[in-house]
C-alpha atoms as a PDB file:
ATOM      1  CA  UNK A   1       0.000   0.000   0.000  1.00  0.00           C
ATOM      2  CA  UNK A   2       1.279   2.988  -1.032  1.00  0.00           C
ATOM      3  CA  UNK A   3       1.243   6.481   0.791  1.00  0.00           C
ATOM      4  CA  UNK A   4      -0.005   9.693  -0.536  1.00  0.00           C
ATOM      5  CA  UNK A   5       1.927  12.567   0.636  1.00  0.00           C
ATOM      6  CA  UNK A   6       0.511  16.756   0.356  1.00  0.00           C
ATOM      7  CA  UNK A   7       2.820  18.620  -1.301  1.00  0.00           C
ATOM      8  CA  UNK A   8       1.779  22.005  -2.092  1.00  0.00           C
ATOM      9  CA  UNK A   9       3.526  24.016  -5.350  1.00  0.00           C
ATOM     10  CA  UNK A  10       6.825  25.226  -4.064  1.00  0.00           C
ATOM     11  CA  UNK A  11       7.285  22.152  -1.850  1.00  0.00           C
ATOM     12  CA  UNK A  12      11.378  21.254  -1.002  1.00  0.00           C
ATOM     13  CA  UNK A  13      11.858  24.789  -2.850  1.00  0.00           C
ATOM     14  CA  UNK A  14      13.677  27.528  -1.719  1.00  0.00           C
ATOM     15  CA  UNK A  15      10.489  29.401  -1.316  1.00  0.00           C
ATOM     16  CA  UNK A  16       8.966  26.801   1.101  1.00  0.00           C
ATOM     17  CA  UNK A  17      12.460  27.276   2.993  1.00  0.00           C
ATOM     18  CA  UNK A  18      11.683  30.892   2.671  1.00  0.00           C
ATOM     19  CA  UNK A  19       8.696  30.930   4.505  1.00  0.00           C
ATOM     20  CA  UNK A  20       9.626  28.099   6.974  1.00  0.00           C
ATOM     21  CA  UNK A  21      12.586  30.454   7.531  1.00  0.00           C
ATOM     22  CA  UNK A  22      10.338  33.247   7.970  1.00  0.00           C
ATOM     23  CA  UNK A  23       8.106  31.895  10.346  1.00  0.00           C
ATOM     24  CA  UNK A  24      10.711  30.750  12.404  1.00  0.00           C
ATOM     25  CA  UNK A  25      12.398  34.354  12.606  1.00  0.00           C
ATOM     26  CA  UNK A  26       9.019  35.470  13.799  1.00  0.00           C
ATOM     27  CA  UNK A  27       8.280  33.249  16.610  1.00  0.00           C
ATOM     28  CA  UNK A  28      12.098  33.825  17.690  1.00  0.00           C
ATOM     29  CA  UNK A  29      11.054  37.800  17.394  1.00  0.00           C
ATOM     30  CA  UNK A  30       7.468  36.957  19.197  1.00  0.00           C
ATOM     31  CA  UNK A  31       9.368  35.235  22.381  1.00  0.00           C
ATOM     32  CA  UNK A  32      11.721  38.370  22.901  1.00  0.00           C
ATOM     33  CA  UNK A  33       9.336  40.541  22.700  1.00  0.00           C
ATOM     34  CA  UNK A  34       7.254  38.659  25.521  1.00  0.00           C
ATOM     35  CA  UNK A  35      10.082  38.634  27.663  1.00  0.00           C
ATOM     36  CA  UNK A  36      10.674  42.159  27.232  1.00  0.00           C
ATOM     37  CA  UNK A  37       6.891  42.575  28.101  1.00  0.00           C
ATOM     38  CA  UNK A  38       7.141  40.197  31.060  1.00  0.00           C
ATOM     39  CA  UNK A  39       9.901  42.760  32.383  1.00  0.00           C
ATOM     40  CA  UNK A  40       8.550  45.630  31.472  1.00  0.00           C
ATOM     41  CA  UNK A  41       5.535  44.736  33.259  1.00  0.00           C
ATOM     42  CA  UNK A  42       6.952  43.722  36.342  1.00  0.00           C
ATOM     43  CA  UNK A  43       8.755  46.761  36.391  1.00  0.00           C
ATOM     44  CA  UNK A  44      12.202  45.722  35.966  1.00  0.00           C
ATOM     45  CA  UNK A  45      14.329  48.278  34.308  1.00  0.00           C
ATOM     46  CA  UNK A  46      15.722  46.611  30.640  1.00  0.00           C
ATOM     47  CA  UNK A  47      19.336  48.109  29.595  1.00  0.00           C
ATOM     48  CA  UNK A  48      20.137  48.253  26.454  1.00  0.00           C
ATOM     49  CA  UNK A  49      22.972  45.078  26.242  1.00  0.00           C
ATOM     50  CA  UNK A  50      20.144  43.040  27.780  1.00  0.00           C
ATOM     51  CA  UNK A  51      17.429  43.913  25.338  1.00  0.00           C
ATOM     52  CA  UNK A  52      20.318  43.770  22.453  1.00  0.00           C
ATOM     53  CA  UNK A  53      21.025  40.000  23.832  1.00  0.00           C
ATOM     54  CA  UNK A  54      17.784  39.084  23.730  1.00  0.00           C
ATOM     55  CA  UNK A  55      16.563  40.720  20.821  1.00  0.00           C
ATOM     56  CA  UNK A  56      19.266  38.878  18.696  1.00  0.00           C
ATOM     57  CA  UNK A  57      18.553  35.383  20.065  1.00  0.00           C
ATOM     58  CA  UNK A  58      18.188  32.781  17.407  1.00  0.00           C
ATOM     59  CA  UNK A  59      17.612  30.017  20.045  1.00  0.00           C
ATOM     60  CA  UNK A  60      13.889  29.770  20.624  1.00  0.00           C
ATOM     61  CA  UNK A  61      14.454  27.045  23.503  1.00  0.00           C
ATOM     62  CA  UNK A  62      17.190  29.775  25.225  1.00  0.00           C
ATOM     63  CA  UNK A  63      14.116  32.331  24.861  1.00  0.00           C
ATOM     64  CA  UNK A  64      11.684  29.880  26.396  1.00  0.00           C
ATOM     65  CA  UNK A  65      14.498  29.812  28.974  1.00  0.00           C
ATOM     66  CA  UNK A  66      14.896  33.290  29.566  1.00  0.00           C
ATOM     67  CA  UNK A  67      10.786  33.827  29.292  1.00  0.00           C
ATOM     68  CA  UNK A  68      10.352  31.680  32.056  1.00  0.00           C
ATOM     69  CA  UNK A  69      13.221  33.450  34.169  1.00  0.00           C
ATOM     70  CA  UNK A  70      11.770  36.705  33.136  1.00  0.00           C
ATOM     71  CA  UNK A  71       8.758  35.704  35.287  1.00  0.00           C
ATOM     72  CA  UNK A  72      10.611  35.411  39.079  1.00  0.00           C
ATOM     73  CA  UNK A  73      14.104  37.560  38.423  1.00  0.00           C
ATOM     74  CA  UNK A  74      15.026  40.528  40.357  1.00  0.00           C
ATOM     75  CA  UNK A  75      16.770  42.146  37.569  1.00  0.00           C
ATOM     76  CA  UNK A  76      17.285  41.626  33.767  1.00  0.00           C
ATOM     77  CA  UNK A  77      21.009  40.614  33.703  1.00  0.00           C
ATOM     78  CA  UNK A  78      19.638  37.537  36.061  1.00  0.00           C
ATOM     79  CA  UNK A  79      17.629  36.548  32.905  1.00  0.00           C
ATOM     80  CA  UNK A  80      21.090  35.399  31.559  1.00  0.00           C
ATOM     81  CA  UNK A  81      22.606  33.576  34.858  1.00  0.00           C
ATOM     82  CA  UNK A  82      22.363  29.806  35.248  1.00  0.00           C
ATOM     83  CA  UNK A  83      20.415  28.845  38.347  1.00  0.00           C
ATOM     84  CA  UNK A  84      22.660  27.062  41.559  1.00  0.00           C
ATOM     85  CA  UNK A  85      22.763  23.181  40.524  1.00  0.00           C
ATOM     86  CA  UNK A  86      21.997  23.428  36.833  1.00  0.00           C
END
């Protein structure tokens, strides 16, 4: 038995790498803006370097990371330290 696989126009292209690329680039951009938010809101000042580091983050499981360390830090350069025992 034979399986039928979708494949849209474009499929293996460089256009469907184009927009897997692209929606990559915007959940990586998505995730550091919501733990800018998650900073802002808390009231922790952001410097610049910090929101530079994060901004340019290409890792979206370091941003996951960092989003849930955004949520209990005192400060934004503690988004970057690794916990005691990890």
């Amino acid at each position: 038995m034979s399986t039928y696989t979708l494949r849209f126009p474009g499929s293996g292209t460089i256009i469907e790498e184009a927009i897997l690329k692209g929606r990559e680039e915007g959940r990586e951009k998505a995730r550091a803006e919501d733990i800018l938010r998650v900073l802002r809101v808390r009231g922790i000042e952001v410097p610049d370097a910090v929101r530079e580091r994060v901004g340019s983050c290409e890792d979206l499981d370091v941003l996951g990371t960092w989003l849930d360390r955004a949520v209990t830090v005192g400060s934004a350069d503690e988004l970057f330290v690794e916990p005691a025992g990890a």
